[in-house]
C-alpha atoms as a PDB file:
ATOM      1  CA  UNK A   1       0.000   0.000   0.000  1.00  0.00           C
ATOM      2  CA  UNK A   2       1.492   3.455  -0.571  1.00  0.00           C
ATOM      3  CA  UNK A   3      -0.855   6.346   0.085  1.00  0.00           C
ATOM      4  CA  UNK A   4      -3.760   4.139   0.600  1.00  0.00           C
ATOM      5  CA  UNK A   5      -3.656   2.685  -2.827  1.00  0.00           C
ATOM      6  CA  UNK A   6      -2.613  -0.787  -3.329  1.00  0.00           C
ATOM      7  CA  UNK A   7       0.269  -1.062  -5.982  1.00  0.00           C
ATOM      8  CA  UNK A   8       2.295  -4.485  -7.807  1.00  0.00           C
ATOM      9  CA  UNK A   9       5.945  -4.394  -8.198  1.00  0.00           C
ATOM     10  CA  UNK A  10       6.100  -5.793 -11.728  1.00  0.00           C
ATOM     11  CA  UNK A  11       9.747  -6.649 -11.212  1.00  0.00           C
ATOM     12  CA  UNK A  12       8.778  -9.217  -8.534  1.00  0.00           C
ATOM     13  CA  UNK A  13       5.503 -10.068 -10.161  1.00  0.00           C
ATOM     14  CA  UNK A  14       5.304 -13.617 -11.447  1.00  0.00           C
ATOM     15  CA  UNK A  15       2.397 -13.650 -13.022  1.00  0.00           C
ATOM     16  CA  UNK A  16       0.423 -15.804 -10.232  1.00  0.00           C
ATOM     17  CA  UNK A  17      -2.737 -13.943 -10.418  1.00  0.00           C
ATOM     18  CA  UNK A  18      -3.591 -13.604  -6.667  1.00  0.00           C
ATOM     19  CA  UNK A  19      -3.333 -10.358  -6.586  1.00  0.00           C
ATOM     20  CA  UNK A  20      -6.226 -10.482  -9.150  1.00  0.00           C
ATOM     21  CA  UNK A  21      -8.697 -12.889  -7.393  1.00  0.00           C
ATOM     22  CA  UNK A  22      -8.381 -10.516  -4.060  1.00  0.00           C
ATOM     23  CA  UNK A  23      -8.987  -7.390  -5.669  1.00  0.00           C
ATOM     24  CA  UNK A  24     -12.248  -6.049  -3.955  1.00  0.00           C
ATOM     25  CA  UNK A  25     -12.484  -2.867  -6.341  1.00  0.00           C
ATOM     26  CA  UNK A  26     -11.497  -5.238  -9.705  1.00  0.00           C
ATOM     27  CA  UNK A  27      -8.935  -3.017 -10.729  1.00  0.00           C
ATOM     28  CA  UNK A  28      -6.156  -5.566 -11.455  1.00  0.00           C
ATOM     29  CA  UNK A  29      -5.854  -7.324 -14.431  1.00  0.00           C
ATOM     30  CA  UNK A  30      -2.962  -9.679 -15.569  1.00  0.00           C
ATOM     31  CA  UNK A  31      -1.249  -8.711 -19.001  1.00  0.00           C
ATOM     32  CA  UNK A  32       1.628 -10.472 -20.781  1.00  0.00           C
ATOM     33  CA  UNK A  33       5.341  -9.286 -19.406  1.00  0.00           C
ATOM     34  CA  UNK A  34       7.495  -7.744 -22.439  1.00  0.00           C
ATOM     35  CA  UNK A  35      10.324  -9.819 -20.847  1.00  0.00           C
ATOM     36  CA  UNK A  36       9.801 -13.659 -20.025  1.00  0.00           C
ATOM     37  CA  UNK A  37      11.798 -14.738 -16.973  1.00  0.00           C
ATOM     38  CA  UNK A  38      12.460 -18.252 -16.735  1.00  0.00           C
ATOM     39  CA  UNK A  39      11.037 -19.740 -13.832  1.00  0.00           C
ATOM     40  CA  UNK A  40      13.122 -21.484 -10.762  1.00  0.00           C
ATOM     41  CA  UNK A  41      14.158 -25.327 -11.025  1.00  0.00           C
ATOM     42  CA  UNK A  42      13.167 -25.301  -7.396  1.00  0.00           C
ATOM     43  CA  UNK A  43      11.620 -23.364  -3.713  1.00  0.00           C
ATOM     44  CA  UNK A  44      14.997 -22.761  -2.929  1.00  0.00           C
ATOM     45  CA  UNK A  45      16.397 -21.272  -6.290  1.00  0.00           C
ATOM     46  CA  UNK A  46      13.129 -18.835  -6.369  1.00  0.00           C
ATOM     47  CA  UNK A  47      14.034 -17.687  -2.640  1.00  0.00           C
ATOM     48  CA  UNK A  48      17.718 -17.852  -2.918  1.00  0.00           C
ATOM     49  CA  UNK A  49      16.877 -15.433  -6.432  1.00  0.00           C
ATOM     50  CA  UNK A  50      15.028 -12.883  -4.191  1.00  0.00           C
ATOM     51  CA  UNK A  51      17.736 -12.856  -1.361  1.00  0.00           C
ATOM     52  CA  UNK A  52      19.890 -11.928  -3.846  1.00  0.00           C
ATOM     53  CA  UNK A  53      17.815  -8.808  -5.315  1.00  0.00           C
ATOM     54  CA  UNK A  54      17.237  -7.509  -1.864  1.00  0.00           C
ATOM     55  CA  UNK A  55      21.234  -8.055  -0.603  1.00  0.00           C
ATOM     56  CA  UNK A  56      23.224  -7.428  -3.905  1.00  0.00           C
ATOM     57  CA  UNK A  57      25.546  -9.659  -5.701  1.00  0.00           C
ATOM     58  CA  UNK A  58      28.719  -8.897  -3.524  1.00  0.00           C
ATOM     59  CA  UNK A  59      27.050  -9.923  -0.194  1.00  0.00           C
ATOM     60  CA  UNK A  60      25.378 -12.371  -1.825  1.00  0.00           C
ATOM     61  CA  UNK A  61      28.478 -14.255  -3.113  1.00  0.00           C
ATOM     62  CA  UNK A  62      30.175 -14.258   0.270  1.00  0.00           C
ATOM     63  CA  UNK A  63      27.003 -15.638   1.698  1.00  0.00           C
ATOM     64  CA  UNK A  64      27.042 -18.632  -0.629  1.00  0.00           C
ATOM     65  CA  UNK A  65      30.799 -19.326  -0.329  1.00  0.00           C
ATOM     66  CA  UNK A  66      30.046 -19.359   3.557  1.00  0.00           C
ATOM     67  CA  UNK A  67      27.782 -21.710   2.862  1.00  0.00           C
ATOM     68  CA  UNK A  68      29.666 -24.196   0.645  1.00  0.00           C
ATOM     69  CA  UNK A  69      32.534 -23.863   3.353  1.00  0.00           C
ATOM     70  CA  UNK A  70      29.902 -24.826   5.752  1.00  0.00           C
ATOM     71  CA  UNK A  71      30.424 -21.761   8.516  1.00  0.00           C
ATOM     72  CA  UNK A  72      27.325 -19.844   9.945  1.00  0.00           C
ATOM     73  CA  UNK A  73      26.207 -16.745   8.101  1.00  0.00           C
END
């Protein structure tokens, strides 16, 4: 919500349509992305895709190194 109207961030959106079916006021409708992302192999590849958006690619690459080296992150 931002200013009491409810908004989509298309660069998260994957095109699940929930945000359609809960609309109350019918004012969402789902439209074909220019750009096709490919979708994850897995739960953890989709989560481990938005960690990285939120932290960056540098923190992001230490974090998985710590994990292949097995110490706490």
């Amino acid at each position: 919500m931002a200013d009491g109207v409810s908004t989509v961030d298309l660069n998260r959106c994957i095109g699940c349509g929930n945000c359609v079916t809960v609309c109350t006021a019918d004012a969402n409708r789902l439209r074909k992305k220019t750009e096709e992302l490919p979708l994850p192999k897995n739960k953890d590849e989709y989560y481990m895709t938005i960690l990285s958006d939120r932290i960056g690619w540098r923190k992001m690459l230490i974090l998985k190194t710590k994990m292949l080296l097995g110490l706490r992150a």
